[in-house]
PDB file of N, CA and C in Angstrom:
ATOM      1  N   UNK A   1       1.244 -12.449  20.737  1.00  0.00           N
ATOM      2  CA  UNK A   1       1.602 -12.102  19.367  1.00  0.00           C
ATOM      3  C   UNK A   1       0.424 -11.358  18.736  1.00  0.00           C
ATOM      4  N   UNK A   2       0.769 -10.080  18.057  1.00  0.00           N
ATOM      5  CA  UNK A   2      -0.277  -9.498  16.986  1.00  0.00           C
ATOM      6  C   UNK A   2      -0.053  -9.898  16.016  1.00  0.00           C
ATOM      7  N   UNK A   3      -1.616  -9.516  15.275  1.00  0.00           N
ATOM      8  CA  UNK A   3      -1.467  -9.397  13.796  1.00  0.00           C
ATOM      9  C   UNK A   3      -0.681  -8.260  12.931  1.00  0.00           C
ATOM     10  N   UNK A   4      -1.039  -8.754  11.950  1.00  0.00           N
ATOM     11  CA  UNK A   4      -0.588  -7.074  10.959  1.00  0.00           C
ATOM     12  C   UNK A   4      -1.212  -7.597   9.786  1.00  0.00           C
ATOM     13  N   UNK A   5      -1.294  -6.196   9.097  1.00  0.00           N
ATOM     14  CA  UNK A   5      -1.999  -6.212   7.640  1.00  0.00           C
ATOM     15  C   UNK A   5      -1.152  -6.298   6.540  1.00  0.00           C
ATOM     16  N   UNK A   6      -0.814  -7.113   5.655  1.00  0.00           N
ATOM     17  CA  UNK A   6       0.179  -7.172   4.986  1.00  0.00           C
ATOM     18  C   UNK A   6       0.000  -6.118   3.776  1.00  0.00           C
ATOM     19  N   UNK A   7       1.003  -6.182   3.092  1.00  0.00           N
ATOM     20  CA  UNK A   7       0.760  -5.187   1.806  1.00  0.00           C
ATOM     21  C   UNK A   7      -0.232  -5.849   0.746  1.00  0.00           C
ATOM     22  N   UNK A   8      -0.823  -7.048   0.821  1.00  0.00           N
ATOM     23  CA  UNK A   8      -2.031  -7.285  -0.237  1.00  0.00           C
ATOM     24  C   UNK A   8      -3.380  -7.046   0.285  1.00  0.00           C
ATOM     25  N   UNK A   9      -3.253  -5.729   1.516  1.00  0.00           N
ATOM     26  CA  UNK A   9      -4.290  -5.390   1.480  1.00  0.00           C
ATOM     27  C   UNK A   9      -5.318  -4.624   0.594  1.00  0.00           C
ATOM     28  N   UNK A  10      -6.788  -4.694  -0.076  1.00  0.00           N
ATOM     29  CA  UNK A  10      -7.306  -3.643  -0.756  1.00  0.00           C
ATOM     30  C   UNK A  10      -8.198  -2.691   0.009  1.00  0.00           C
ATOM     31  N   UNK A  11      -7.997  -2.298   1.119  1.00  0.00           N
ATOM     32  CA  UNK A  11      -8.626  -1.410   1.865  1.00  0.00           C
ATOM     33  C   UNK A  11     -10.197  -1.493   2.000  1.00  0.00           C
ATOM     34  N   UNK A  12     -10.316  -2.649   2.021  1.00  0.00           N
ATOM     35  CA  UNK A  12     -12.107  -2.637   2.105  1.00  0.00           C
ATOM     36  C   UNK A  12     -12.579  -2.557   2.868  1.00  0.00           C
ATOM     37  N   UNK A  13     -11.911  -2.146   4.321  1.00  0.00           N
ATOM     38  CA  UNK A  13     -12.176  -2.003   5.559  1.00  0.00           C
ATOM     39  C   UNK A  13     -13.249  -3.141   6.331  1.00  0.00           C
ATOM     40  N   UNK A  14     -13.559  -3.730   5.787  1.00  0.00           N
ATOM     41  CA  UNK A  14     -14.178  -5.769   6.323  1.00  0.00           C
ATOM     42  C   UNK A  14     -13.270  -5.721   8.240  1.00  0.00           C
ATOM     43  N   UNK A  15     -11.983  -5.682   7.860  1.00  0.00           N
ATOM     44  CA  UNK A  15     -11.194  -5.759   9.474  1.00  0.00           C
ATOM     45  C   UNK A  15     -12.058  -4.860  10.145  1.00  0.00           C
ATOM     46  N   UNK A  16     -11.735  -3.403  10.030  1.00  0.00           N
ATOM     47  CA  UNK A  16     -11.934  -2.279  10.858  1.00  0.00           C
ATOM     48  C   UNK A  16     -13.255  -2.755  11.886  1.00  0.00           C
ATOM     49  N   UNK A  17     -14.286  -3.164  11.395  1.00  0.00           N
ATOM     50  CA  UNK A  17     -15.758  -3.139  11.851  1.00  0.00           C
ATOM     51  C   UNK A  17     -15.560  -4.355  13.185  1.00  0.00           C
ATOM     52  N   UNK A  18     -14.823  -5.519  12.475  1.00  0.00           N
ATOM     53  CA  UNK A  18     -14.700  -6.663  13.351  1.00  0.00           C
ATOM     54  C   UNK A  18     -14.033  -6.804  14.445  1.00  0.00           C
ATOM     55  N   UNK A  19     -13.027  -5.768  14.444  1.00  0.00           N
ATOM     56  CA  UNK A  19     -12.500  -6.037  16.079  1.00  0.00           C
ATOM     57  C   UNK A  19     -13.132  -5.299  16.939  1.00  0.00           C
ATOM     58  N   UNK A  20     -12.767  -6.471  18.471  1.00  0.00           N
ATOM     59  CA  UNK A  20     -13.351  -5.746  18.738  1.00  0.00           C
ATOM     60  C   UNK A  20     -12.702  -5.063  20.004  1.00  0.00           C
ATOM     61  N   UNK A  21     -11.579  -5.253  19.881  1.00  0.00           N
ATOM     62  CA  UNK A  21     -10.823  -4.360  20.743  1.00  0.00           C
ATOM     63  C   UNK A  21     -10.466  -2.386  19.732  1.00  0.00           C
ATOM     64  N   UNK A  22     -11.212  -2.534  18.848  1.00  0.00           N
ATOM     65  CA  UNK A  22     -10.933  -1.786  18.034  1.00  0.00           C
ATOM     66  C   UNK A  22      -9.386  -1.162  17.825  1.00  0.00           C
ATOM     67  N   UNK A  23      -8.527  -2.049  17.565  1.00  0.00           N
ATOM     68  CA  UNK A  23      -7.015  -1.722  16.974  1.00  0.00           C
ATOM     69  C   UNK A  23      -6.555  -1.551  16.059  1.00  0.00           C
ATOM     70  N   UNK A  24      -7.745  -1.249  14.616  1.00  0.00           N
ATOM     71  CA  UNK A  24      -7.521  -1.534  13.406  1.00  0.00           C
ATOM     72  C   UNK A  24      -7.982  -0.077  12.751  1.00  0.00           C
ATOM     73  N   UNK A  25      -7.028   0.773  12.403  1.00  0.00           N
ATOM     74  CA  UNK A  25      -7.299   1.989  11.619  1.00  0.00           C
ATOM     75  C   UNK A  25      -6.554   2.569  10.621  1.00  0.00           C
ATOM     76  N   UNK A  26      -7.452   3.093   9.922  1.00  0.00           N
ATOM     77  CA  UNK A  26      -7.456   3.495   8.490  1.00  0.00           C
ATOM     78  C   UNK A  26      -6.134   4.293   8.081  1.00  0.00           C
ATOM     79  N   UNK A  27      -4.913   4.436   7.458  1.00  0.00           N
ATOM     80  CA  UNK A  27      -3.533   5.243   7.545  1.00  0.00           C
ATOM     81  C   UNK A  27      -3.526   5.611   6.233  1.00  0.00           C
ATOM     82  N   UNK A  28      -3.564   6.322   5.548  1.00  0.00           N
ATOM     83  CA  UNK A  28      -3.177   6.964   4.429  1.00  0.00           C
ATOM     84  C   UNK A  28      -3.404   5.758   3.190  1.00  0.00           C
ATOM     85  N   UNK A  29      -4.711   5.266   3.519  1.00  0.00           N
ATOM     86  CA  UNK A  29      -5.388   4.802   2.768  1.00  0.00           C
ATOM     87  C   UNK A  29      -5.414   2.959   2.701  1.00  0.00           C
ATOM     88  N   UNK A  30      -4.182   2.493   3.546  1.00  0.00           N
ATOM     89  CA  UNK A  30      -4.391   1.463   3.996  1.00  0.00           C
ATOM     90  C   UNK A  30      -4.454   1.328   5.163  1.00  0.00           C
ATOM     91  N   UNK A  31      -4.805   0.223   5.782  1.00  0.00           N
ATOM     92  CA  UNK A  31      -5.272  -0.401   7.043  1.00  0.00           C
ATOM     93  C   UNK A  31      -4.008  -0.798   7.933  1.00  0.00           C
ATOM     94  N   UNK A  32      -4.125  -0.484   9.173  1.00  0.00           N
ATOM     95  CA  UNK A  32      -2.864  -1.095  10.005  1.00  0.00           C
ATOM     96  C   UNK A  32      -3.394  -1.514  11.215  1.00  0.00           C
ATOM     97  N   UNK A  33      -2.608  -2.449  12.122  1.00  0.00           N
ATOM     98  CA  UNK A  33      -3.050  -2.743  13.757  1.00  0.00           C
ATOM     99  C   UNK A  33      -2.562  -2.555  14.122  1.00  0.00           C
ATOM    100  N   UNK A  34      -2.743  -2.052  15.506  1.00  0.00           N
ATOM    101  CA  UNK A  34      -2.007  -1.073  16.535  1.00  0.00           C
ATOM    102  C   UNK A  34      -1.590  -2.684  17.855  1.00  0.00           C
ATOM    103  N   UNK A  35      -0.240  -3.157  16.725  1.00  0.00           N
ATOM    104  CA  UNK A  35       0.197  -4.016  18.148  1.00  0.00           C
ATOM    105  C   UNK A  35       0.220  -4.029  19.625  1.00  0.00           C
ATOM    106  N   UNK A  36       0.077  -2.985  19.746  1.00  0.00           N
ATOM    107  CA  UNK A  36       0.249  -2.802  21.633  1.00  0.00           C
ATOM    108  C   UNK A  36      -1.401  -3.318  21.950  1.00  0.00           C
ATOM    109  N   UNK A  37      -2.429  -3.211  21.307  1.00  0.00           N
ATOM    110  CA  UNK A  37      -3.712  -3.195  21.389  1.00  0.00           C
ATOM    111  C   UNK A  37      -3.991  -4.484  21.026  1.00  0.00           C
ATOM    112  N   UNK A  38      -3.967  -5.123  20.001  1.00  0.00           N
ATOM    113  CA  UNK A  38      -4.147  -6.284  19.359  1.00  0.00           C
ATOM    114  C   UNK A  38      -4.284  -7.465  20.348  1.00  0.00           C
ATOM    115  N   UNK A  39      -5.269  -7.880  20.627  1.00  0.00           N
ATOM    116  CA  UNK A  39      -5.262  -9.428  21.223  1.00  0.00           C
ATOM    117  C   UNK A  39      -4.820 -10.747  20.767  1.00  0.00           C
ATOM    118  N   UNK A  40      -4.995 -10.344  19.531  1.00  0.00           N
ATOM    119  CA  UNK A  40      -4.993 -12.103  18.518  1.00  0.00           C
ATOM    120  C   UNK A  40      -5.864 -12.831  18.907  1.00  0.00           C
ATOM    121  N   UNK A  41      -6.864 -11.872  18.464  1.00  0.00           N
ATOM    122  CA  UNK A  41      -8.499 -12.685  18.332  1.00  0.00           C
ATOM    123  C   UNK A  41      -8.774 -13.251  17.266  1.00  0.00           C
ATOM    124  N   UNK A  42      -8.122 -13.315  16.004  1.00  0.00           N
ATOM    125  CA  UNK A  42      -7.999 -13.771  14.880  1.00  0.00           C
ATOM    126  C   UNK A  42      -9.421 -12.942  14.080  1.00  0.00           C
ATOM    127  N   UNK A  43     -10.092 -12.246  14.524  1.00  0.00           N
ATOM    128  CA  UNK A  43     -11.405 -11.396  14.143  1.00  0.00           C
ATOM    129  C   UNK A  43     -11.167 -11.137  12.408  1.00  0.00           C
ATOM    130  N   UNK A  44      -9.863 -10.409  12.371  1.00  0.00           N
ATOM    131  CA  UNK A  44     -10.092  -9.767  11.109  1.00  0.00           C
ATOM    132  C   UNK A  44      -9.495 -10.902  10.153  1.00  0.00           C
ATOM    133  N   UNK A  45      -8.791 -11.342  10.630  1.00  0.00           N
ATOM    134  CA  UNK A  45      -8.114 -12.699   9.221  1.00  0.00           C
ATOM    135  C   UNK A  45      -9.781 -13.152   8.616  1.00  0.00           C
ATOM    136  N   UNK A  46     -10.665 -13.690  10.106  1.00  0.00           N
ATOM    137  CA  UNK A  46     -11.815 -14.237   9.401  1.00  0.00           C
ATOM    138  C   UNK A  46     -12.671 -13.562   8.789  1.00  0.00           C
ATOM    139  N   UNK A  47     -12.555 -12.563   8.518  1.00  0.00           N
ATOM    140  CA  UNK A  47     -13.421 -11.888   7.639  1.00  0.00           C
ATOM    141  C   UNK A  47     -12.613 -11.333   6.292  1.00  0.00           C
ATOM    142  N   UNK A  48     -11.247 -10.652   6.101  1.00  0.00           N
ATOM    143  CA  UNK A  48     -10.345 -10.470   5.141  1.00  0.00           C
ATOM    144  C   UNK A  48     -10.567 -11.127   3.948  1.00  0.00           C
ATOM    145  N   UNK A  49     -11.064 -10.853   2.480  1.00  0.00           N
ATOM    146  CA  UNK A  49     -11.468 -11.455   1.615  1.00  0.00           C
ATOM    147  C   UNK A  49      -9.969 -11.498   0.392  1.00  0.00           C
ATOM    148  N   UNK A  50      -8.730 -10.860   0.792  1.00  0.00           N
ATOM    149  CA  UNK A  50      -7.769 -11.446   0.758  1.00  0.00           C
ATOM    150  C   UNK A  50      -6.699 -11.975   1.374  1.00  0.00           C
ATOM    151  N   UNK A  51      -6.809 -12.035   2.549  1.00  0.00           N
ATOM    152  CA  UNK A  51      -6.222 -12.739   3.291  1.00  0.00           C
ATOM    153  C   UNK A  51      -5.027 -12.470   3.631  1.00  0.00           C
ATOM    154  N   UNK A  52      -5.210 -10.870   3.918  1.00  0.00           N
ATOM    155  CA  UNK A  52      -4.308 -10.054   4.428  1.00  0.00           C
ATOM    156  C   UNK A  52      -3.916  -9.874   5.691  1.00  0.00           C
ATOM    157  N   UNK A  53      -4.419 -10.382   6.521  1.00  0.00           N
ATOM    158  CA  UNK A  53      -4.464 -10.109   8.183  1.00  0.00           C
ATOM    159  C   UNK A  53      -3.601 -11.403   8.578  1.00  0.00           C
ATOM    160  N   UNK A  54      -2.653 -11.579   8.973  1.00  0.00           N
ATOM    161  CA  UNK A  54      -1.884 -12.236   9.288  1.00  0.00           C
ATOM    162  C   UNK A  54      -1.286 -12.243  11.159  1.00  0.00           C
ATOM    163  N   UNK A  55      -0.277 -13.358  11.111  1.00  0.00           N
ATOM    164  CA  UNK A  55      -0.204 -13.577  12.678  1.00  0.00           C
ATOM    165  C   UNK A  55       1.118 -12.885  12.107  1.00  0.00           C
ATOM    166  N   UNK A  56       1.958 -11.871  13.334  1.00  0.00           N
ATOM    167  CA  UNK A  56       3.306 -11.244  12.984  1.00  0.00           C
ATOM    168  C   UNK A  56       4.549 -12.340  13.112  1.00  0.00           C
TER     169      UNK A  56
END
């Protein structure tokens, strides 16, 4: 199972840096994960300062 970034994301990019499969990029100003890539390392939930990174 991947994550995903829900819509209460504020783009502070905190995720992007932390994975480290790097699956997490920047889309027209919010953040998305590239499910096929995604491990469910739980990386970015723990850093997300709203608690946008979720299990799908």
């Amino acid at each position: 199972m991947a994550h995903v970034i829900t819509e209460d994301c504020i783009s502070c990019g905190a995720c992007e840096s932390e994975c480290p499969v790097e699956c997490i990029k920047e889309a027209d100003g919010k953040y998305v994960i590239d499910k096929e890539v995604c491990t469910d390392c739980e990386a970015c939930a723990g850093v997300c300062p709203v608690d946008a990174c979720k299990p799908e």
